[in-house]
C-alpha atoms as a PDB file:
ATOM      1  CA  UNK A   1     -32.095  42.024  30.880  1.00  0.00           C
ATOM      2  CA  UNK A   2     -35.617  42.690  30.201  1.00  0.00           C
ATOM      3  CA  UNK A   3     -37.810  39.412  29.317  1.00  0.00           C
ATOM      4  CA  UNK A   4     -38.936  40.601  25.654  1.00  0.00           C
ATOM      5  CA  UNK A   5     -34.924  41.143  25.014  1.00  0.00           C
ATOM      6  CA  UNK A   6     -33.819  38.424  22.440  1.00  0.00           C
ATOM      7  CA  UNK A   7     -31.603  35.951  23.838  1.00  0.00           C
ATOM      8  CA  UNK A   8     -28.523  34.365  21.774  1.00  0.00           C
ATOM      9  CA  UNK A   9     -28.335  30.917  22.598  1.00  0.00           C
ATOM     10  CA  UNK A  10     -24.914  29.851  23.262  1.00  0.00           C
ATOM     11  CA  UNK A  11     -22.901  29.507  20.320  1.00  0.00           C
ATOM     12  CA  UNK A  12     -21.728  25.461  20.954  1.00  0.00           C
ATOM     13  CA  UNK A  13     -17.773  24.638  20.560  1.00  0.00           C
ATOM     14  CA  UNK A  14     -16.730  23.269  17.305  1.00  0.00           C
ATOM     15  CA  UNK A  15     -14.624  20.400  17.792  1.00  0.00           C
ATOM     16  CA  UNK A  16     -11.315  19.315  15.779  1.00  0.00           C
ATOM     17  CA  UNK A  17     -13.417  19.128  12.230  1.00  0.00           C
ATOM     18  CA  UNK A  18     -13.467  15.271  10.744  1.00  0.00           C
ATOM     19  CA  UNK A  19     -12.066  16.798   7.812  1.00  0.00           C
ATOM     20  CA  UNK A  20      -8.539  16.909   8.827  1.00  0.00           C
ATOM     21  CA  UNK A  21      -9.152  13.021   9.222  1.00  0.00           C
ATOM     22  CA  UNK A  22      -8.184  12.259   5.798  1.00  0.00           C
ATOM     23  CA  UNK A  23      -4.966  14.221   6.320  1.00  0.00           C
ATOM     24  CA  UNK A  24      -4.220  11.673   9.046  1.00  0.00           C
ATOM     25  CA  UNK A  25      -5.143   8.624   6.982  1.00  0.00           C
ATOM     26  CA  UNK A  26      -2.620  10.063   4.282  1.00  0.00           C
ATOM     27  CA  UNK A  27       0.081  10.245   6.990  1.00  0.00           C
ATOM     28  CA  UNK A  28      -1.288   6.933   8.368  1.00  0.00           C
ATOM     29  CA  UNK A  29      -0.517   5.054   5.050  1.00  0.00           C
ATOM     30  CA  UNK A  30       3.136   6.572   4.530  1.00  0.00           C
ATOM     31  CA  UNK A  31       3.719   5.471   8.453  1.00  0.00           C
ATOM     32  CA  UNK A  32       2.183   1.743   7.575  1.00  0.00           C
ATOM     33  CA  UNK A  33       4.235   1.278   4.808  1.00  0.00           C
ATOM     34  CA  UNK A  34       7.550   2.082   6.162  1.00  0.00           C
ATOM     35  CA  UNK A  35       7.011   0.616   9.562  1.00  0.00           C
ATOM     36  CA  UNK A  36       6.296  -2.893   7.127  1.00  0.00           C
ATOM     37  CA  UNK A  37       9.246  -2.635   5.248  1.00  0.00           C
ATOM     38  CA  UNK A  38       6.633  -2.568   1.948  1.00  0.00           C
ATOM     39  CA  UNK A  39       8.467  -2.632  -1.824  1.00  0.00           C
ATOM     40  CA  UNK A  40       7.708  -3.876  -5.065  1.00  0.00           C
ATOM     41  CA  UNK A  41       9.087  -7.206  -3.842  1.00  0.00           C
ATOM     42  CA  UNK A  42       6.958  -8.234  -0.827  1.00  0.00           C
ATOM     43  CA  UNK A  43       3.803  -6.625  -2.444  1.00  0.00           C
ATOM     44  CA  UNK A  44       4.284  -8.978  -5.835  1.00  0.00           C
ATOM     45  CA  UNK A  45       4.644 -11.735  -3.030  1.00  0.00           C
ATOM     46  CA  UNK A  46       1.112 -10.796  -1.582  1.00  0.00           C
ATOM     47  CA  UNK A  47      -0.489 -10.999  -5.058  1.00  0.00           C
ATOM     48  CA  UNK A  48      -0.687  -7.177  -5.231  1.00  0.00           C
ATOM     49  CA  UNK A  49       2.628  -7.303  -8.301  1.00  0.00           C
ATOM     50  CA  UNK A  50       0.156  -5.144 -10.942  1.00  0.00           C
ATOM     51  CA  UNK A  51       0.287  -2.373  -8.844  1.00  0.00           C
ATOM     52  CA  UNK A  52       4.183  -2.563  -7.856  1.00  0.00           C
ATOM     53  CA  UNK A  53       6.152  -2.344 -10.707  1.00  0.00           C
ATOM     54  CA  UNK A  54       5.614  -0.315 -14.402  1.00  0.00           C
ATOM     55  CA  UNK A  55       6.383   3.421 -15.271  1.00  0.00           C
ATOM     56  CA  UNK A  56       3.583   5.212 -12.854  1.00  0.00           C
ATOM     57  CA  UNK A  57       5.057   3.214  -9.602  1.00  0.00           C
ATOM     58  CA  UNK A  58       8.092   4.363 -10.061  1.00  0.00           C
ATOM     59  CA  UNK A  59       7.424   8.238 -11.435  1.00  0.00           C
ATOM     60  CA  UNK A  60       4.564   8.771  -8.724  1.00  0.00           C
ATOM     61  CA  UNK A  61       5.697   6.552  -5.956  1.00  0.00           C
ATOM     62  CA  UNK A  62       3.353   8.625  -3.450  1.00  0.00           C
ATOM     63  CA  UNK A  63       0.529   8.340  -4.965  1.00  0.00           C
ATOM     64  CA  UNK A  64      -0.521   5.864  -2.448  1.00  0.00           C
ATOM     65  CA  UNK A  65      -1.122   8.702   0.322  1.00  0.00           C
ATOM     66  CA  UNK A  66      -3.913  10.294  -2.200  1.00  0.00           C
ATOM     67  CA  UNK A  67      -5.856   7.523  -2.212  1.00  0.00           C
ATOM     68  CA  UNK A  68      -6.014   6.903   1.089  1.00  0.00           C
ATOM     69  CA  UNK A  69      -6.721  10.973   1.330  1.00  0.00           C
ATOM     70  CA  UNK A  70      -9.364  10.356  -0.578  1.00  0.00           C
ATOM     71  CA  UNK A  71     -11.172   7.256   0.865  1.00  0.00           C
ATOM     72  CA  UNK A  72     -11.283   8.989   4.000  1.00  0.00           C
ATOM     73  CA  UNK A  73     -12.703  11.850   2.305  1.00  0.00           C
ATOM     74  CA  UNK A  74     -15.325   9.234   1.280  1.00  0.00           C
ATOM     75  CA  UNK A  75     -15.938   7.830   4.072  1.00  0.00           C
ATOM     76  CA  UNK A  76     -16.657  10.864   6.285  1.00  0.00           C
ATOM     77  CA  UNK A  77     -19.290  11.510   4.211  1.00  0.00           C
ATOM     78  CA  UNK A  78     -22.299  10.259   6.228  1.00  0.00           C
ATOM     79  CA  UNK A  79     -20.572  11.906   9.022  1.00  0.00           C
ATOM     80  CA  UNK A  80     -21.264  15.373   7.318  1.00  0.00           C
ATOM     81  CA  UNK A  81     -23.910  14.506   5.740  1.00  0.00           C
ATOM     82  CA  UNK A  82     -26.268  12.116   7.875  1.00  0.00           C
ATOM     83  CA  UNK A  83     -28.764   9.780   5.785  1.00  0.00           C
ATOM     84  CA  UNK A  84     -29.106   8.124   3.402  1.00  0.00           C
ATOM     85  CA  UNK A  85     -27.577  10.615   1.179  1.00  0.00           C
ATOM     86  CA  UNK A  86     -24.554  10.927   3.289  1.00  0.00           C
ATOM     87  CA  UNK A  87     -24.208   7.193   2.685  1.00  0.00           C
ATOM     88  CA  UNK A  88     -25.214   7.290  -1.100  1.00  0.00           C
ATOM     89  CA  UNK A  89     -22.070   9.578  -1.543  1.00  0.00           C
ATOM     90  CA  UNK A  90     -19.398   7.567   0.468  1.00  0.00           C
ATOM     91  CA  UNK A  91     -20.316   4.527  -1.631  1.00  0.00           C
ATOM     92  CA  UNK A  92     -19.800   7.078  -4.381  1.00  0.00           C
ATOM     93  CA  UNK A  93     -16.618   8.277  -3.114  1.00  0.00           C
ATOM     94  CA  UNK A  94     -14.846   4.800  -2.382  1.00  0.00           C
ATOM     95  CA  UNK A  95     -16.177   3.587  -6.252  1.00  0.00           C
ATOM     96  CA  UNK A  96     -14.560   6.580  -7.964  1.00  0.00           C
ATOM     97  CA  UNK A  97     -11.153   7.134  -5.557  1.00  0.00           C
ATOM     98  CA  UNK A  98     -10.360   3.154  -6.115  1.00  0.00           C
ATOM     99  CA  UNK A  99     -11.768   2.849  -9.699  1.00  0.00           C
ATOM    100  CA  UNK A 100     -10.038   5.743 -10.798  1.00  0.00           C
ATOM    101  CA  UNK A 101      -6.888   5.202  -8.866  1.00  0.00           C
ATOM    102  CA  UNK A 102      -6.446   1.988  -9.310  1.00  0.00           C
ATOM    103  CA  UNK A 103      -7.568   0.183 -12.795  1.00  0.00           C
ATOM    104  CA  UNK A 104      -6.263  -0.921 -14.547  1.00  0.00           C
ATOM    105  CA  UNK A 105      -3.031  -0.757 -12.088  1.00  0.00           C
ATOM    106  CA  UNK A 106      -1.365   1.764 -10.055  1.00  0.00           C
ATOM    107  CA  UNK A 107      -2.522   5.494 -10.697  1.00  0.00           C
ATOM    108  CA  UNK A 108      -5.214   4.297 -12.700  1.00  0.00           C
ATOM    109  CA  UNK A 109      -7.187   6.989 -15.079  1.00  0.00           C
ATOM    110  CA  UNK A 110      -6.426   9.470 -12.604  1.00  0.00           C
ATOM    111  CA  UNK A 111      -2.220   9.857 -13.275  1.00  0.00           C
ATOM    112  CA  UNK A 112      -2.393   8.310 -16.894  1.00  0.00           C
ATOM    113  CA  UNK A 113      -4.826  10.927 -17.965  1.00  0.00           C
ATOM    114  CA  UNK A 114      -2.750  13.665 -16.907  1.00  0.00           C
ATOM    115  CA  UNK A 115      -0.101  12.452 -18.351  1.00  0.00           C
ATOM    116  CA  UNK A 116      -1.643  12.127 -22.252  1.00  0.00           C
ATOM    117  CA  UNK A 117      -2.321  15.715 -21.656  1.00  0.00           C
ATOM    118  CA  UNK A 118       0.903  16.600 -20.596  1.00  0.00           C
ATOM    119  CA  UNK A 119       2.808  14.264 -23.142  1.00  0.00           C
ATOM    120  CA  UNK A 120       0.263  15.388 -25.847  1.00  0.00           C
ATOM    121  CA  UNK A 121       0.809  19.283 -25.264  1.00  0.00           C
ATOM    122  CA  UNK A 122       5.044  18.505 -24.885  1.00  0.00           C
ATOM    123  CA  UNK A 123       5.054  16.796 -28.272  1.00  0.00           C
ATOM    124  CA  UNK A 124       2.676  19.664 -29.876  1.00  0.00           C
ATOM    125  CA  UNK A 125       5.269  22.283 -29.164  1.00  0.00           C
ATOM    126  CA  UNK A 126       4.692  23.392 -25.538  1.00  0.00           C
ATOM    127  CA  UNK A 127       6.910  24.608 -23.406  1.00  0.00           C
ATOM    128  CA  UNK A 128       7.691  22.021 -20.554  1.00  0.00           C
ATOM    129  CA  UNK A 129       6.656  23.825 -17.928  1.00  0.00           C
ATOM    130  CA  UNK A 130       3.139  24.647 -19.608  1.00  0.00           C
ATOM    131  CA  UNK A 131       2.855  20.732 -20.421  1.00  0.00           C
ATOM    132  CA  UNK A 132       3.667  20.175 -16.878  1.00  0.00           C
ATOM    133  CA  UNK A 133       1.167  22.508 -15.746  1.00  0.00           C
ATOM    134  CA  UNK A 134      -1.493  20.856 -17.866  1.00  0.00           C
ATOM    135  CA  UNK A 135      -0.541  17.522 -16.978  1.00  0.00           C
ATOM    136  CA  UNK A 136      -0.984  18.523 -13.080  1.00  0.00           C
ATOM    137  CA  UNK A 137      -4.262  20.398 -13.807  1.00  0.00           C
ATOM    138  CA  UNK A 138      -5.625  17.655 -15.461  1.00  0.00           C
ATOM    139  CA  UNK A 139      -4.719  15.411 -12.434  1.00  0.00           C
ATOM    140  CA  UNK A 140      -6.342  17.360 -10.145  1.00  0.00           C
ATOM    141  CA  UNK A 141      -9.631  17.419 -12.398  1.00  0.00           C
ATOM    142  CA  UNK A 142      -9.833  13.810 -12.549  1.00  0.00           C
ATOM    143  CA  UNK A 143      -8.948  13.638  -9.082  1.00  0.00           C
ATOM    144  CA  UNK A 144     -10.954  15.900  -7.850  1.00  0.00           C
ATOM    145  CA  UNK A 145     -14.042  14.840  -9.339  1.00  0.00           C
ATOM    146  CA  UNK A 146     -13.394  10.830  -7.666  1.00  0.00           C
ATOM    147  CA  UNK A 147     -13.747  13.438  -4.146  1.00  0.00           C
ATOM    148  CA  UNK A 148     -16.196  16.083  -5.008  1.00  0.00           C
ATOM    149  CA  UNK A 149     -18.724  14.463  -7.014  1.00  0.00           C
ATOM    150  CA  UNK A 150     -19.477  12.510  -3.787  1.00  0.00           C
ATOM    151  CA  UNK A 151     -19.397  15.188  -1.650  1.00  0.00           C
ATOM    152  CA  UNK A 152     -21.985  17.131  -3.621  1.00  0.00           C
ATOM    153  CA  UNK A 153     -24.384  13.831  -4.090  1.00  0.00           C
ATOM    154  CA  UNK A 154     -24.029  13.904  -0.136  1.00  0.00           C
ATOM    155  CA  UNK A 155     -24.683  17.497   0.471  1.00  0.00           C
ATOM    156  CA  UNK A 156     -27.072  18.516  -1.963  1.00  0.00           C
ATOM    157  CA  UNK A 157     -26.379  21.866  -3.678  1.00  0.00           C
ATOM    158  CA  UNK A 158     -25.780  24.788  -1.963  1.00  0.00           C
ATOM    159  CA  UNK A 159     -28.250  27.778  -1.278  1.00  0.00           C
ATOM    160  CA  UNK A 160     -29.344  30.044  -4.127  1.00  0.00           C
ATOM    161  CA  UNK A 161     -27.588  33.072  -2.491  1.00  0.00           C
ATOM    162  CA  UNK A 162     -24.718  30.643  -1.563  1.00  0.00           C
ATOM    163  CA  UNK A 163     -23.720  29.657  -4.693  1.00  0.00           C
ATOM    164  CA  UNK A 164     -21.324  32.517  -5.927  1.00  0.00           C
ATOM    165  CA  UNK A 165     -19.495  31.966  -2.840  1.00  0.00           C
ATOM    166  CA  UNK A 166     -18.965  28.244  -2.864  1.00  0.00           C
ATOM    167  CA  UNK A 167     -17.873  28.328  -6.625  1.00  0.00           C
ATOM    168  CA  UNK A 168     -14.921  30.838  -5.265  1.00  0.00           C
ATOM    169  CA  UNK A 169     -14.248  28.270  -2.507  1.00  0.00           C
ATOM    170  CA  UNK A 170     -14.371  24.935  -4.582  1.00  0.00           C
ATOM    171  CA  UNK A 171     -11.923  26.793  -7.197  1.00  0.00           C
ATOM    172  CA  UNK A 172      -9.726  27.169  -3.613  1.00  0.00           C
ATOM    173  CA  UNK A 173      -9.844  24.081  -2.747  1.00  0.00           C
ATOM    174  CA  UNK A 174      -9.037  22.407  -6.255  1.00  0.00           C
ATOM    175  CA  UNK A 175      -6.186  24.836  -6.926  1.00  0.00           C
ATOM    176  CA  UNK A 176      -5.139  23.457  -3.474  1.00  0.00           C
ATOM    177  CA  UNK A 177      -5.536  20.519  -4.537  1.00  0.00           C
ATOM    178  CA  UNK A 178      -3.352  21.203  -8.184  1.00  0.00           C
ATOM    179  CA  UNK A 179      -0.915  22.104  -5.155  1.00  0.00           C
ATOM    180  CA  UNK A 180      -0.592  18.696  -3.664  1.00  0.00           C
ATOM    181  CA  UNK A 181      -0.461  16.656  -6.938  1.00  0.00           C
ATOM    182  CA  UNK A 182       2.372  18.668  -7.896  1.00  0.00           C
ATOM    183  CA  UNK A 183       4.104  18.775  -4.560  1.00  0.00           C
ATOM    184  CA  UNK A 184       3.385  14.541  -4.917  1.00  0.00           C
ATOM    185  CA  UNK A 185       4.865  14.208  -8.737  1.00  0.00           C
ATOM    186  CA  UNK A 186       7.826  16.111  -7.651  1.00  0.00           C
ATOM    187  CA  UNK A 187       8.600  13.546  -4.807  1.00  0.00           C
ATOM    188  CA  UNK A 188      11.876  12.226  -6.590  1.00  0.00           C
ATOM    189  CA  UNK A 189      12.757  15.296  -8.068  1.00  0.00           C
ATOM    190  CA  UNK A 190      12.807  16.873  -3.642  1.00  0.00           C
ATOM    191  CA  UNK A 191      14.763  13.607  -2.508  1.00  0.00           C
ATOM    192  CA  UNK A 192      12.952  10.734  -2.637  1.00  0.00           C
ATOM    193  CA  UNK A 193      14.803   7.925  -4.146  1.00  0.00           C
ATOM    194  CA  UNK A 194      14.820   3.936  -3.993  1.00  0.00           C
ATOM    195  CA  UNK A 195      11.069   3.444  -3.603  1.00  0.00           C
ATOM    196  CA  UNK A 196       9.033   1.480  -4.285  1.00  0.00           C
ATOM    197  CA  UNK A 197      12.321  -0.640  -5.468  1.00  0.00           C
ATOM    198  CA  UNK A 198      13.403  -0.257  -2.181  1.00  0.00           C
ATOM    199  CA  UNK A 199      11.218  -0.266   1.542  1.00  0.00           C
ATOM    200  CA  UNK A 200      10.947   3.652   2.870  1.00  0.00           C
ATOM    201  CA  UNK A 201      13.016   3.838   5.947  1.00  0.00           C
ATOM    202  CA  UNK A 202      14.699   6.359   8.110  1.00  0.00           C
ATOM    203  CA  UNK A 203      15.298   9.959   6.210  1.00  0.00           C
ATOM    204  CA  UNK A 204      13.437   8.635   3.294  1.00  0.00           C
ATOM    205  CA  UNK A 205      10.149   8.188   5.363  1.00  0.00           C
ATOM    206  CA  UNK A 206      10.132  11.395   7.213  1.00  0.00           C
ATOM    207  CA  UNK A 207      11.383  12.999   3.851  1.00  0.00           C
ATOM    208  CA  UNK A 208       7.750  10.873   2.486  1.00  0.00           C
ATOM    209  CA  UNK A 209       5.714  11.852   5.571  1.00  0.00           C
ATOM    210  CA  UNK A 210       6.820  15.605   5.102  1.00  0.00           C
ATOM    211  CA  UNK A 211       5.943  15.941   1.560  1.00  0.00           C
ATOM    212  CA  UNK A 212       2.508  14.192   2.426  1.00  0.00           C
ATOM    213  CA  UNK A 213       1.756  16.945   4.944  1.00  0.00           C
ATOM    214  CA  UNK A 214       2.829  19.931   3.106  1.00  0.00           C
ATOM    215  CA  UNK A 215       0.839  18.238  -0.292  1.00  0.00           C
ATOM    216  CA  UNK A 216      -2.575  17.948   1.768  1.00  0.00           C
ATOM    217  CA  UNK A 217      -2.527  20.554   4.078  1.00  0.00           C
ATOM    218  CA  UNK A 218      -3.819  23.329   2.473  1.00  0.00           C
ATOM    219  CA  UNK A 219      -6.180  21.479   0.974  1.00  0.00           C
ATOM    220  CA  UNK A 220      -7.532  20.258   3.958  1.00  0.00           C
ATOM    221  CA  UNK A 221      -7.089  23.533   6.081  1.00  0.00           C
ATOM    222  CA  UNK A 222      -9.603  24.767   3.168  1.00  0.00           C
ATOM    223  CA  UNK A 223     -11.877  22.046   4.052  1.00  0.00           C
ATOM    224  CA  UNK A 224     -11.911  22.892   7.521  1.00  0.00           C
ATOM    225  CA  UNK A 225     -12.518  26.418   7.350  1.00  0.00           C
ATOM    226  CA  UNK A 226     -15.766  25.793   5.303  1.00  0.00           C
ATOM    227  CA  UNK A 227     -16.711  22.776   8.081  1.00  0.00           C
ATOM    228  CA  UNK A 228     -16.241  25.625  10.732  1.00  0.00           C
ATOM    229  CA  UNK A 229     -18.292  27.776   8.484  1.00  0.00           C
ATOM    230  CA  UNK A 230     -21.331  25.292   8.690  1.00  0.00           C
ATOM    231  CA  UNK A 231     -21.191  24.107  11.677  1.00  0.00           C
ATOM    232  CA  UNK A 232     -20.951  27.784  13.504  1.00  0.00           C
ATOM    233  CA  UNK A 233     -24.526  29.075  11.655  1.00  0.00           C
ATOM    234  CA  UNK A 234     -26.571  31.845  12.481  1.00  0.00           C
ATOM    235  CA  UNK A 235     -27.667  31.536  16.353  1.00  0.00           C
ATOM    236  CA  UNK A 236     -30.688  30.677  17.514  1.00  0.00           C
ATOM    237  CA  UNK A 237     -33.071  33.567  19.158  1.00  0.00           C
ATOM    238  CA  UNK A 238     -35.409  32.494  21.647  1.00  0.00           C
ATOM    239  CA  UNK A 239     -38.953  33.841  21.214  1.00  0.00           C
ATOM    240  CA  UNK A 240     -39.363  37.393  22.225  1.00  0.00           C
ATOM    241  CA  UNK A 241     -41.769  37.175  25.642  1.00  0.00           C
ATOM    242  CA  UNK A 242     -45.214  38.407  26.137  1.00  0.00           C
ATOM    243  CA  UNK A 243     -44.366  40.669  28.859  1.00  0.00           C
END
């Protein structure tokens, strides 16, 4: 090879990507609560009774995995994005996921909001399915703006030339998302039954744990092919040589 012949330099492995982390921590939570036996009874005995019992704890009983989805989401952050922005946004991220999912109670603005739409468009003459569908989408909006918000505060906005193509892939990732909140809401409906009345055990926690996976995992396969797509870059020439 001839010196003034421009050298790639080598392209460095890209490691399992932090962002199927928060697919984990989903897992994770289903896992914790049926290995401690959790229902509405020994979490009104810890003081935590507001978010154990009323209509949303028992309709959306795995709700619980997408907030801890997206607090890891949060909290990778600085990871992705290192400084003080990275930080700025997982501070961000933990604010929204909890306020949003959480207060007043269980589900918070994020399930009761899509649930006015969907009970507003159903009593306006809709079709259930199309209130459903609304309901879900407007989930996911609320939802997805506790996550991406964040994530953009962190990241900055994309390039100028970029920004055609990261529209396409944050409309990918939030109908992925649509995905997993209705994959979630239809948790009874697939089998789940007893909980949070009752602890998850046995069939009904893999039953929980398999409906967690197939909810986040295209969502987060989507997040890892555009971590993959950062960190791999353009490669680095080194300068041509004199000679």
């Amino acid at each position: 090879m001839s010196a003034g012949t421009p050298v790639a330099a080598p392209a460095l492995p890209v490691l399992a990507p932090p962002v199927l982390a928060p697919l984990g921590a989903a897992l994770a939570a289903v896992a914790l609560v049926a290995a401690a036996g959790t229902d509405q009874g020994s979490l009104d005995a810890a003081g935590f009774g507001q978010y154990a019992y009323g209509f949303f704890a028992d309709r959306y009983p795995l709700f619980f995995p997408a907030i801890a989805y997206g607090a890891a989401r949060a909290l990778l952050l600085p990871v992705a994005a290192p400084g003080w922005r990275g930080w700025l946004g997982a501070l961000l991220g933990l604010a929204l996921v909890l306020g949003l999912s959480l207060h007043p109670t269980y589900g918070g603005l994020v399930l009761r909001t899509g649930y006015a739409v969907g009970s507003v468009a159903f009593l306006s003459g809709q079709p259930a399915p199309v209130a459903q569908g609304l309901g879900i989408v407007t989930t996911a909006a609320v939802f997805g703006l506790a996550i991406g918000l964040p994530a953009l505060v962190a990241r900055g906005l994309p390039r100028r030339g970029d920004r055609w193509h990261s529209l396409g892939r944050g409309l990918l990732r939030f109908g992925a998302l649509a995905f997993a909140v209705a994959v979630l809401a239809a948790a009874r409906d697939l089998g789940l039954a007893g909980f949070p009345r009752r602890p998850l055990s046995g069939a009904q926690a893999a039953l929980a744990g398999g409906l967690v996976l197939a909810a986040f995992l295209p969502h987060a396969a989507l997040s890892s092919a555009v971590f993959r797509r950062r960190a791999s870059g353009p490669s680095v020439e080194t300068p041509r040589g004199s000679g």
